[in-house]
C-alpha atoms as a PDB file:
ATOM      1  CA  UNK A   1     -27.829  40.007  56.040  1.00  0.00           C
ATOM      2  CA  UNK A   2     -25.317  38.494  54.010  1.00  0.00           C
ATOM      3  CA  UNK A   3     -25.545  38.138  50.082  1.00  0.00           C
ATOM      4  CA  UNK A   4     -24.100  34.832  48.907  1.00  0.00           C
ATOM      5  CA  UNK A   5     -22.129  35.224  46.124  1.00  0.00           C
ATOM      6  CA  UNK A   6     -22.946  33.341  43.160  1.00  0.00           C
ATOM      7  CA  UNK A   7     -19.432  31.751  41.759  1.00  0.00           C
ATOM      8  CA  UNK A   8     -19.337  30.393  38.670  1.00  0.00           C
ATOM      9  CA  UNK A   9     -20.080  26.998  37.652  1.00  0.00           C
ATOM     10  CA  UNK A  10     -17.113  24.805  38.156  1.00  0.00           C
ATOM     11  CA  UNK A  11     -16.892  21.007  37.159  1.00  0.00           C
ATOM     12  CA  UNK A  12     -16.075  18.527  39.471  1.00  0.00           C
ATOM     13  CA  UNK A  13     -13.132  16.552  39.811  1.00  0.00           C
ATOM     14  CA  UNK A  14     -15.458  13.687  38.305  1.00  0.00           C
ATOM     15  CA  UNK A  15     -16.567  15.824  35.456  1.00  0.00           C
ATOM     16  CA  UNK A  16     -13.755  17.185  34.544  1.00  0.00           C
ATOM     17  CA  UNK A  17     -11.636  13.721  34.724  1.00  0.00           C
ATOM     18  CA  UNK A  18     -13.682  12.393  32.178  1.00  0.00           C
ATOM     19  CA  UNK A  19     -13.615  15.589  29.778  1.00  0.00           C
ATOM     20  CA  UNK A  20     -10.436  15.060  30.022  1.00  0.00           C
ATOM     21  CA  UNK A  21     -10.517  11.743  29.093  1.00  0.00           C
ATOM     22  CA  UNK A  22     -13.106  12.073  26.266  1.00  0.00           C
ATOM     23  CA  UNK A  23     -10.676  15.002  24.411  1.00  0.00           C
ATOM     24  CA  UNK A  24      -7.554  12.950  25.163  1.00  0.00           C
ATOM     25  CA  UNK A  25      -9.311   9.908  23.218  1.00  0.00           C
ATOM     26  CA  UNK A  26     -10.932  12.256  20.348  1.00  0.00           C
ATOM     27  CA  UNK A  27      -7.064  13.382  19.896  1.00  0.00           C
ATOM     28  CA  UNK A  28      -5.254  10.143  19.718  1.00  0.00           C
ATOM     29  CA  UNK A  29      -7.914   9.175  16.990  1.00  0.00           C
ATOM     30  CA  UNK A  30      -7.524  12.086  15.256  1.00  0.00           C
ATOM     31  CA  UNK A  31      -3.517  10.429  14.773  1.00  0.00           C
ATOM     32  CA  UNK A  32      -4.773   7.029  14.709  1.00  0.00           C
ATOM     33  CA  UNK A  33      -7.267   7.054  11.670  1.00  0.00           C
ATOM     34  CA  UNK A  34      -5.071   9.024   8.894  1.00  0.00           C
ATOM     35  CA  UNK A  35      -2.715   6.005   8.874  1.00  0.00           C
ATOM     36  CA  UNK A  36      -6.247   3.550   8.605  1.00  0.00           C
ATOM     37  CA  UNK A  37      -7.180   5.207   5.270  1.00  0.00           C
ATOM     38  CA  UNK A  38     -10.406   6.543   4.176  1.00  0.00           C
ATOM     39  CA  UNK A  39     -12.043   3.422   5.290  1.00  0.00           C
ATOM     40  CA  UNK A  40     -11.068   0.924   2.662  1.00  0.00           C
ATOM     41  CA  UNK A  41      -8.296  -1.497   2.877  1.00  0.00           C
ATOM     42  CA  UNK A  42      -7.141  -0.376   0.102  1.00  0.00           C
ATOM     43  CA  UNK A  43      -6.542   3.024   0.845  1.00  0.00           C
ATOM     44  CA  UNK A  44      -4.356   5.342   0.382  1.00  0.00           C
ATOM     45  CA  UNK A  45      -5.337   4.922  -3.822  1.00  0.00           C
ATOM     46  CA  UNK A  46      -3.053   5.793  -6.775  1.00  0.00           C
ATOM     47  CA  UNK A  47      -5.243   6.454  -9.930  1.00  0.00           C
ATOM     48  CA  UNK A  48      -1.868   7.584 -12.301  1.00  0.00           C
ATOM     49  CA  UNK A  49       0.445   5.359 -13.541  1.00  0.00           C
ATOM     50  CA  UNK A  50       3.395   7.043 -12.942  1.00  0.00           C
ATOM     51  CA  UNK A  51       5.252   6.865  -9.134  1.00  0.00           C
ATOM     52  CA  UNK A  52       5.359   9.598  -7.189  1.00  0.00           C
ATOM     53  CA  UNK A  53       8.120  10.207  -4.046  1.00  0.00           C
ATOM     54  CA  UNK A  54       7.912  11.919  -0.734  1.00  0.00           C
ATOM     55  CA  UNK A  55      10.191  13.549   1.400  1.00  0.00           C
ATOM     56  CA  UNK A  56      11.139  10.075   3.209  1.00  0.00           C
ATOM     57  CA  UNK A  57      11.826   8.406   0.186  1.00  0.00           C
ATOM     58  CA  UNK A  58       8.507   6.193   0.333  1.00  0.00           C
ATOM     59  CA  UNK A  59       7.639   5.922  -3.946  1.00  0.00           C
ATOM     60  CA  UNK A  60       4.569   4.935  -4.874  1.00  0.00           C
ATOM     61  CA  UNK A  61       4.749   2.039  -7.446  1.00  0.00           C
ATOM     62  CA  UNK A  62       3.618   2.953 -10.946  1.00  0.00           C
ATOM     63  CA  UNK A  63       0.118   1.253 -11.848  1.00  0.00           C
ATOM     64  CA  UNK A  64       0.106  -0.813 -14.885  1.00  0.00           C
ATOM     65  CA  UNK A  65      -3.660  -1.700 -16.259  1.00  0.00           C
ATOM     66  CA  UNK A  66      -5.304  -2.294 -19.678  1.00  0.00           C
ATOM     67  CA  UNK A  67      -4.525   1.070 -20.713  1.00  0.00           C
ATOM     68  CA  UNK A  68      -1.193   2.019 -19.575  1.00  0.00           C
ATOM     69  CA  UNK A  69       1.287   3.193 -22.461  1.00  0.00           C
ATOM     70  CA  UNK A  70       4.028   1.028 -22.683  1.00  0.00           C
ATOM     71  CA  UNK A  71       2.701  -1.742 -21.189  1.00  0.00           C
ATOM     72  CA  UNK A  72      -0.040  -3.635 -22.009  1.00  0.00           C
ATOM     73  CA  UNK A  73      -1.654  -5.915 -19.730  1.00  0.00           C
ATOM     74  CA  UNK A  74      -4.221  -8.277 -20.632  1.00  0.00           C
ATOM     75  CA  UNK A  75      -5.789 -11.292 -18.053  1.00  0.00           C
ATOM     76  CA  UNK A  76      -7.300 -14.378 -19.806  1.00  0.00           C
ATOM     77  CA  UNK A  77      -8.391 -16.909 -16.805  1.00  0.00           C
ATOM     78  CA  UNK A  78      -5.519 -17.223 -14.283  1.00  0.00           C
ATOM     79  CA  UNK A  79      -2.777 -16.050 -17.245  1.00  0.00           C
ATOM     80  CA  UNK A  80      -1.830 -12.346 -17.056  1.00  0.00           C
ATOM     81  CA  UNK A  81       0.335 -11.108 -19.860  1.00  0.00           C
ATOM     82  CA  UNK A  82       2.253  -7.480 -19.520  1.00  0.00           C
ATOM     83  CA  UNK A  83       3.818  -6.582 -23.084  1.00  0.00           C
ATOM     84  CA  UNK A  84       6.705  -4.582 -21.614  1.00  0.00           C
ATOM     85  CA  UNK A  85       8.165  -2.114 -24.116  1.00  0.00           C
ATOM     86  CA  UNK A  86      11.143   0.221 -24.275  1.00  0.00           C
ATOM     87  CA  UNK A  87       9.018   2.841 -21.791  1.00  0.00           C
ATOM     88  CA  UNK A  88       7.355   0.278 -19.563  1.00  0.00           C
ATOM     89  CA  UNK A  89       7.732   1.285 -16.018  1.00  0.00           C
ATOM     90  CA  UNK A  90       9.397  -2.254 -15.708  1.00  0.00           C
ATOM     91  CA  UNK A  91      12.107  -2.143 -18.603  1.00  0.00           C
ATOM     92  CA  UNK A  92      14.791  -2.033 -16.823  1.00  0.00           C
ATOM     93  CA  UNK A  93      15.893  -4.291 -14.205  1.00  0.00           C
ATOM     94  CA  UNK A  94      15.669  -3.732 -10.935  1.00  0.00           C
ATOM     95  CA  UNK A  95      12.624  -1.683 -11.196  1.00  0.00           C
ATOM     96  CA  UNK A  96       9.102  -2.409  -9.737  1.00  0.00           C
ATOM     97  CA  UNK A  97       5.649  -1.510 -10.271  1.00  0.00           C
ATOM     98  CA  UNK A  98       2.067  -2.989  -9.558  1.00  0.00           C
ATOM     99  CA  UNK A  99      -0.253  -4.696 -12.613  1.00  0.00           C
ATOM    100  CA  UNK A 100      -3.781  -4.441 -12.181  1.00  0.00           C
ATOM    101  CA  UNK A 101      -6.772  -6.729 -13.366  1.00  0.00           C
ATOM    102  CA  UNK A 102     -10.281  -6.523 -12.765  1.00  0.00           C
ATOM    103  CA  UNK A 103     -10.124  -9.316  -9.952  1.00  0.00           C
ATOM    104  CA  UNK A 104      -6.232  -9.557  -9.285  1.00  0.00           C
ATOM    105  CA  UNK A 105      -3.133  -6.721  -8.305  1.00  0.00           C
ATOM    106  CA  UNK A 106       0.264  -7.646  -8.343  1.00  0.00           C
ATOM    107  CA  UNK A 107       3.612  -6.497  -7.696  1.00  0.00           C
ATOM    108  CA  UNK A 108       6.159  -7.491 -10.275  1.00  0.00           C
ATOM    109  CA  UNK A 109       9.985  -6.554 -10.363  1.00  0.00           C
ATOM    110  CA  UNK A 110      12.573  -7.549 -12.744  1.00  0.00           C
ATOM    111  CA  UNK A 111      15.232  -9.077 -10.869  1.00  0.00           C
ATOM    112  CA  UNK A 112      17.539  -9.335 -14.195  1.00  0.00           C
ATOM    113  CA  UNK A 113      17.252  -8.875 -17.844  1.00  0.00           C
ATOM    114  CA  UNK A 114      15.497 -11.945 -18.485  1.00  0.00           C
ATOM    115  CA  UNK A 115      13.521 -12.970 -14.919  1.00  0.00           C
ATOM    116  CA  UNK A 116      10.797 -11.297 -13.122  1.00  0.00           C
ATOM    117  CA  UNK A 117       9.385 -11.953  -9.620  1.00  0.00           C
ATOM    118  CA  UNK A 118       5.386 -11.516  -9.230  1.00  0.00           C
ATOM    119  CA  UNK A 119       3.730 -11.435  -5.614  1.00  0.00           C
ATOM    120  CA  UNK A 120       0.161 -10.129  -4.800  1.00  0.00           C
ATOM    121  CA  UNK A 121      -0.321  -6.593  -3.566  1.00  0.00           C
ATOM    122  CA  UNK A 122      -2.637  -7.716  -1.022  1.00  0.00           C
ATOM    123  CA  UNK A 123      -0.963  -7.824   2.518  1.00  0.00           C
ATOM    124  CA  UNK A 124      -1.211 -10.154   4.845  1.00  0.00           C
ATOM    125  CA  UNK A 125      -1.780  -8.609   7.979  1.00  0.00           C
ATOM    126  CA  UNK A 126      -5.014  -7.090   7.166  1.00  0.00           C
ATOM    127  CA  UNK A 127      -5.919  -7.151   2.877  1.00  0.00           C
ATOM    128  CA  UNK A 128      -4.469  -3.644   2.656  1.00  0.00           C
ATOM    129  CA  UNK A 129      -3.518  -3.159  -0.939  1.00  0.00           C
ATOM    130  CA  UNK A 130       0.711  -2.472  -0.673  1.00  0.00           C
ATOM    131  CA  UNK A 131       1.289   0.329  -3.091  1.00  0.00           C
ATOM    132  CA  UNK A 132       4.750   1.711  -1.948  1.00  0.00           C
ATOM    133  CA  UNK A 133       8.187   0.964  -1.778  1.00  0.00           C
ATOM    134  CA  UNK A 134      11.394   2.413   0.176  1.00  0.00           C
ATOM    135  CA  UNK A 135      14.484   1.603   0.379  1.00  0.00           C
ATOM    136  CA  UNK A 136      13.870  -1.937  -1.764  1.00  0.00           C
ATOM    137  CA  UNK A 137      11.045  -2.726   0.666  1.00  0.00           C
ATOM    138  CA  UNK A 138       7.595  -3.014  -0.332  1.00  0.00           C
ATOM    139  CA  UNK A 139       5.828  -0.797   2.537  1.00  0.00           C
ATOM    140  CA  UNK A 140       2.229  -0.992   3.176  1.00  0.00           C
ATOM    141  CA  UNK A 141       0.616   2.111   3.648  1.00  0.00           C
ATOM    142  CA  UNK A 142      -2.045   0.874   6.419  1.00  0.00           C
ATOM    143  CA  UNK A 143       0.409  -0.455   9.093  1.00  0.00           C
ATOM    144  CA  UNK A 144       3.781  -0.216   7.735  1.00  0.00           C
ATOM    145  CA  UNK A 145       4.260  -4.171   7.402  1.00  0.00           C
ATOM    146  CA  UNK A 146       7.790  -4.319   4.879  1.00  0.00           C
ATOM    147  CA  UNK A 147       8.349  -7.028   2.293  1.00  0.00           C
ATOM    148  CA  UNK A 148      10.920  -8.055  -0.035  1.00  0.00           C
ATOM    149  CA  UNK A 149      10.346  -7.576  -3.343  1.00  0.00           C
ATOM    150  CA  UNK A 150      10.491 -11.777  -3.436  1.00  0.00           C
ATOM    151  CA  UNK A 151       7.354 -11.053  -0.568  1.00  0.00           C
ATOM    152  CA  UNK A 152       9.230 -12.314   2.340  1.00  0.00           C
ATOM    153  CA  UNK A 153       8.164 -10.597   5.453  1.00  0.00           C
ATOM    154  CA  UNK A 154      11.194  -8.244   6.784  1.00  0.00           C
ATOM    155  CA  UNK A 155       8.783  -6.307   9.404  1.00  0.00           C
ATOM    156  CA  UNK A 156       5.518  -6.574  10.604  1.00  0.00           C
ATOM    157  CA  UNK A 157       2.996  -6.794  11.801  1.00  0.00           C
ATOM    158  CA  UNK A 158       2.495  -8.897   8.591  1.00  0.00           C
ATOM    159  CA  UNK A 159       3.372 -13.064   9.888  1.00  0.00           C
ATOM    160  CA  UNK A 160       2.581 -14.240   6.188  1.00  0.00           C
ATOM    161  CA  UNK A 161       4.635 -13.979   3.209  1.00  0.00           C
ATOM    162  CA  UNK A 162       2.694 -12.232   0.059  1.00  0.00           C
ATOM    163  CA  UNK A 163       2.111 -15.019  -2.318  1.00  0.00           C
ATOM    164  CA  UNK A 164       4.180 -15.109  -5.322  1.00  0.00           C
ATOM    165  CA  UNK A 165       3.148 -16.299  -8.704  1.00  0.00           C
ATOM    166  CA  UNK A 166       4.987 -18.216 -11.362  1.00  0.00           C
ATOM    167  CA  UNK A 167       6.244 -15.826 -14.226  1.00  0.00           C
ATOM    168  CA  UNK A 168       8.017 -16.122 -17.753  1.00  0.00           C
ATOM    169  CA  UNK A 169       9.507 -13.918 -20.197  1.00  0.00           C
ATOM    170  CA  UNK A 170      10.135 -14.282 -23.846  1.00  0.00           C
ATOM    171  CA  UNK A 171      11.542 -10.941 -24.152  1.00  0.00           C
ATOM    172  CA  UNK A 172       9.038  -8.791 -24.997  1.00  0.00           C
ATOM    173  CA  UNK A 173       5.636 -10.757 -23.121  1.00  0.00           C
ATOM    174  CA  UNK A 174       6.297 -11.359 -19.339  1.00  0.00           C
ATOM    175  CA  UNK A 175       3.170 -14.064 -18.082  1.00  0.00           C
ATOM    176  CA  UNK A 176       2.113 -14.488 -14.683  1.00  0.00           C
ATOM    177  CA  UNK A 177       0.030 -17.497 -13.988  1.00  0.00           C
ATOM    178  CA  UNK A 178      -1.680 -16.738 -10.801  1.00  0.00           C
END
């Protein structure tokens, strides 16, 4: 009499093909969704209103609001006003850094002493809120569209320009009318 010998369970090729499958998939989202955010389109968020730089030169654009010392922005209808003093994040030219309202975020560089260029911070692609900059670019953190600083599209897979707003300066007042 012969004792059958009990082997262990082993999947078949079916079974294992899609295990496979299923941890391959739970892997390649585990890349995929850091670069989505936490959810929101507006994600990765910057709460200070300094910038901050990483180790491949990406900066994160200083965050001007009601409160911010050394600028003050105020928003009265479609008229934003940023009083930019001696330690304004944007008192020097060729420097960059996003103004926040309660219903509007911009980007605004001074391209010379006396002229600055606004442009939303809302990209195109996919409403994304762009909060970075490298190399002169304006990066956006959800799918790595690049824009000039004048919101031209360099990369995508932004197709759209950010819209840019009119601005003036009087030399100490720079208004935006969006």
């Amino acid at each position: 009499m012969h004792k059958k010998r009990h082997l262990p369970d082993t999947p078949t090729r079916r079974s294992f093909c899609a295990q496979t499958g299923q941890a391959v998939s739970l892997a390649t989202l585990g890349v995929v969704l850091p670069g989505c955010g936490s959810g929101s389109p507006t994600a990765p968020s910057e709460t200070t209103s300094g910038s901050t730089s990483t180790s491949s030169g990406v900066t994160t654009l200083p965050l001007l609001t009601s409160s911010t010392a050394g600028s003050v922005v105020t928003i009265t209808g479609n008229l934003v006003t940023v009083t930019i003093g001696p330690s304004s994040p944007l008192a020097t030219v060729g420097s960059t850094a996003r103004v926040q309202g309660p219903d509007h975020e911009l980007i605004v560089s001074r391209s010379t002493q006396d002229s600055f260029i606004a442009v939303t911070a809302v990209c195109t692609h996919e409403q994304c809120t762009v909060s970075t900059i490298q190399n002169g670019s304006l990066v956006c953190p959800c799918h790595s569209s690049r824009f000039s600083t004048t919101g031209a599209v360099i990369n995508g897979p932004a197709s759209t320009p950010l819209g840019q707003f009119s601005t003036s300066f009087d030399g100490t007042t720079l208004s935006i009318t969006l």
